[in-house]
Protein backbone atom coordinates (compact mmCIF):
# COMPACT_ATOMS: atom_id res chain seq x y z
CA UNK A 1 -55.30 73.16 -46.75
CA UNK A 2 -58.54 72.43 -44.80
CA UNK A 3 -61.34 70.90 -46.66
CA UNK A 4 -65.02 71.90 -46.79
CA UNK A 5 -67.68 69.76 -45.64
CA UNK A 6 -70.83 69.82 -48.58
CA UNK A 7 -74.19 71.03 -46.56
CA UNK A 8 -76.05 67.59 -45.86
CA UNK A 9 -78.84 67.42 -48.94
CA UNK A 10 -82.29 67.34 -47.12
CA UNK A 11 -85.89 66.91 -48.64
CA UNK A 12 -88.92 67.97 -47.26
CA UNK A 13 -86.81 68.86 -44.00
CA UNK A 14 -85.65 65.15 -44.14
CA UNK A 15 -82.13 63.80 -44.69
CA UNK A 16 -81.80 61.10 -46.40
CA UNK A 17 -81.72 58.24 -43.80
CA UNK A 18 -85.02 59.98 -42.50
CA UNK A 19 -86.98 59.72 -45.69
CA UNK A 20 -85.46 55.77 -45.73
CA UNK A 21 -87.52 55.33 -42.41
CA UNK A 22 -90.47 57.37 -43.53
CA UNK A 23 -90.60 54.99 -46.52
CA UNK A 24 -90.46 52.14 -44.74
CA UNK A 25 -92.79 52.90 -41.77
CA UNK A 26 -94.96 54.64 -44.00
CA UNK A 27 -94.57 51.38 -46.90
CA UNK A 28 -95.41 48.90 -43.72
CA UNK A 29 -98.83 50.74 -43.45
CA UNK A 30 -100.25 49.78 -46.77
CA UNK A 31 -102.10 46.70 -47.69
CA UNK A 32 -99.78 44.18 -49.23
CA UNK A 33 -101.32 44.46 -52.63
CA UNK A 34 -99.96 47.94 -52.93
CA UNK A 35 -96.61 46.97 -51.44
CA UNK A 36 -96.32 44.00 -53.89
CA UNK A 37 -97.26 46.94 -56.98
CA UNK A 38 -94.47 49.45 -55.32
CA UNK A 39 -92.24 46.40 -55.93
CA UNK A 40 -92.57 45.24 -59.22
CA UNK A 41 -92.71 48.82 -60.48
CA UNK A 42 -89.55 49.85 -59.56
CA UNK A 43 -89.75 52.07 -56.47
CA UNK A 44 -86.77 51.51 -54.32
CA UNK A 45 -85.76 53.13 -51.01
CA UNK A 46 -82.28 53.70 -51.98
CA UNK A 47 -80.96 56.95 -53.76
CA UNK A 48 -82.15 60.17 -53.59
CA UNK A 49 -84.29 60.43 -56.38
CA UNK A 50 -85.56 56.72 -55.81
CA UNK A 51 -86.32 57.32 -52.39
CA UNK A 52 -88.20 60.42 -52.97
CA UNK A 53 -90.42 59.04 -55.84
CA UNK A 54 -91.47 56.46 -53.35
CA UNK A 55 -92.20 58.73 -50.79
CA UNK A 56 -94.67 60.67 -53.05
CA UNK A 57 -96.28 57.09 -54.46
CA UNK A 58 -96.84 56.25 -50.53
CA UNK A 59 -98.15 59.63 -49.81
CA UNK A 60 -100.68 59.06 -52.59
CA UNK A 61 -101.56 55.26 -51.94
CA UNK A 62 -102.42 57.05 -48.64
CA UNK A 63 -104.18 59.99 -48.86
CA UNK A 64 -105.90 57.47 -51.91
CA UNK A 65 -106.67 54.55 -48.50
CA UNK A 66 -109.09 57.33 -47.10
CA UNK A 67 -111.95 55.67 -49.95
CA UNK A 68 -112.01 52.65 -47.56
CA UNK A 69 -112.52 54.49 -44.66
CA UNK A 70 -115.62 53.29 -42.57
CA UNK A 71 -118.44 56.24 -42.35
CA UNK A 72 -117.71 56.54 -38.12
CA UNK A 73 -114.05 56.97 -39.45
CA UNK A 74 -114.90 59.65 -42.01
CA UNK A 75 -116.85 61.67 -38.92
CA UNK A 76 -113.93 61.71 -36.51
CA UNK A 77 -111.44 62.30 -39.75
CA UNK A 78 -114.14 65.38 -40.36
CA UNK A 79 -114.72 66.37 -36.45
CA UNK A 80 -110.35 66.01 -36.47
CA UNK A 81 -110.17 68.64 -39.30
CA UNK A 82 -112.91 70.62 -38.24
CA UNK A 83 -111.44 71.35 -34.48
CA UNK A 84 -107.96 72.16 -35.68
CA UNK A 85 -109.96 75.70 -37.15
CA UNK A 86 -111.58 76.48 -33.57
CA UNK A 87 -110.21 78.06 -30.51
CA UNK A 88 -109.44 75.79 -27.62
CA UNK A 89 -112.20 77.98 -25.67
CA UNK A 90 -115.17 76.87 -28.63
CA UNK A 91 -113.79 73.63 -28.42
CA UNK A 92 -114.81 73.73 -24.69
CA UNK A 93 -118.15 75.27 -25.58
CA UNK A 94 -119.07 72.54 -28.17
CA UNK A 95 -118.61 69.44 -25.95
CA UNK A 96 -120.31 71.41 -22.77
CA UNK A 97 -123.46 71.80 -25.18
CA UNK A 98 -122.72 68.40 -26.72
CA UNK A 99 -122.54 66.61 -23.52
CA UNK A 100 -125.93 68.55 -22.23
CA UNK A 101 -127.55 67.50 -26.03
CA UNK A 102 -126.38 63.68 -24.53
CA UNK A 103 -127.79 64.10 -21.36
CA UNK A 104 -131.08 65.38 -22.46
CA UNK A 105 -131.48 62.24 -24.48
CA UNK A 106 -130.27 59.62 -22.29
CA UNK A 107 -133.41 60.57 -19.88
CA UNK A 108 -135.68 60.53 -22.32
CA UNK A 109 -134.91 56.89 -23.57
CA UNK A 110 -134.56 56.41 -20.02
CA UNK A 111 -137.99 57.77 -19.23
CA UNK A 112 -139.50 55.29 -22.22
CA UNK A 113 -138.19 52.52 -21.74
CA UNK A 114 -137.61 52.04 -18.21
CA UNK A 115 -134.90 49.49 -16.51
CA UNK A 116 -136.67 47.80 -14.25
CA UNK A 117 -134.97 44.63 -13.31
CA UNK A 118 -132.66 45.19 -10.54
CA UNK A 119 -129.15 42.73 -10.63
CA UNK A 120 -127.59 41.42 -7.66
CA UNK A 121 -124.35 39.79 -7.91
CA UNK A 122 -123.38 37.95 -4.88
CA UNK A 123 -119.30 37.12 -4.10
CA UNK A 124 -119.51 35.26 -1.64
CA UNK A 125 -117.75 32.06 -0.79
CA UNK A 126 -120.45 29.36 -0.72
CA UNK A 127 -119.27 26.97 -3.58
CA UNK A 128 -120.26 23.62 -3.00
CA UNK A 129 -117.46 22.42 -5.51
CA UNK A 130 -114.51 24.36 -3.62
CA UNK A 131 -111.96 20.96 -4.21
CA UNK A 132 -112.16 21.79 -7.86
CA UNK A 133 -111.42 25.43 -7.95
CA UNK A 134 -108.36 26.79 -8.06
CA UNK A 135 -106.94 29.27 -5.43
CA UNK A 136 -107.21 32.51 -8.05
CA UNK A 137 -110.37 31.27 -9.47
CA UNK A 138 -113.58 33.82 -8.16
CA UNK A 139 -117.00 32.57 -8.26
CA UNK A 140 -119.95 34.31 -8.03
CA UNK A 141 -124.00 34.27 -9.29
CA UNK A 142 -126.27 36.57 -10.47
CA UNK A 143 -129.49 37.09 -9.15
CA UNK A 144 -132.49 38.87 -11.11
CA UNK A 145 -134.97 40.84 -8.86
């Protein structure tokens, strides 16, 4: 009599050794304070319904992280979201009219304030102290016009 082999139990698309090394890459991401607190409450990567608890407390600590989040991290976070709505083709139109926006700008500032010191950096081989320097040592000197 042959015997049946039980469907493999799978969460979120997952098995079970897969949601082990979610947890733990996902666990290795936090600060240690919250790793210390998923500790000493009791959430354990081992057993289904342990490992899937913990997988939902890491999700939240998480999604929970993004109130540290710098402001130029909350833009690209925003600009991230925002693209996956557009066409690849308005995409392409944005940064053509964003990079025109930059260009505009840059001459202006350029046309204010003005760089008018010129820098020459010379490589050639006219060290005085040559004994000291070592073979894959360059020197060189700036010069200010």
């Amino acid at each position: 009599m042959a015997t049946q082999k039980t469907k493999a139990r799978t969460w979120d698309g997952m098995g079970y050794r897969q949601v082990q090394r979610a947890n733990s890459d996902s666990r290795a991401k936090l600060p240690k304070k919250q790793q210390i607190w998923l500790k000493s409450n009791g959430y354990r990567n081992t057993g289904w319904d342990n490992i899937i608890s913990l997988y939902k407390k890491i999700e939240e600590f998480l999604k929970d992280s993004s109130d540290d989040l710098t402001l130029e991290e909350l833009f690209l976070q925003a600009d991230r979201i925002g693209n996956k709505y557009l066409t690849n083709q308005e995409v392409e139109d944005f940064n053509q009219k964003l990079s025109k926006e930059v260009s505009e700008v840059s001459e202006i500032i350029d046309a204010q304030f003005p760089d008018t010191e010129v820098e020459v950096i010379d490589f050639t081989d006219k060290s005085a102290n040559k004994a000291r320097r070592k073979g894959s040592q360059k020197s060189y000197k700036t010069i200010k016009l």
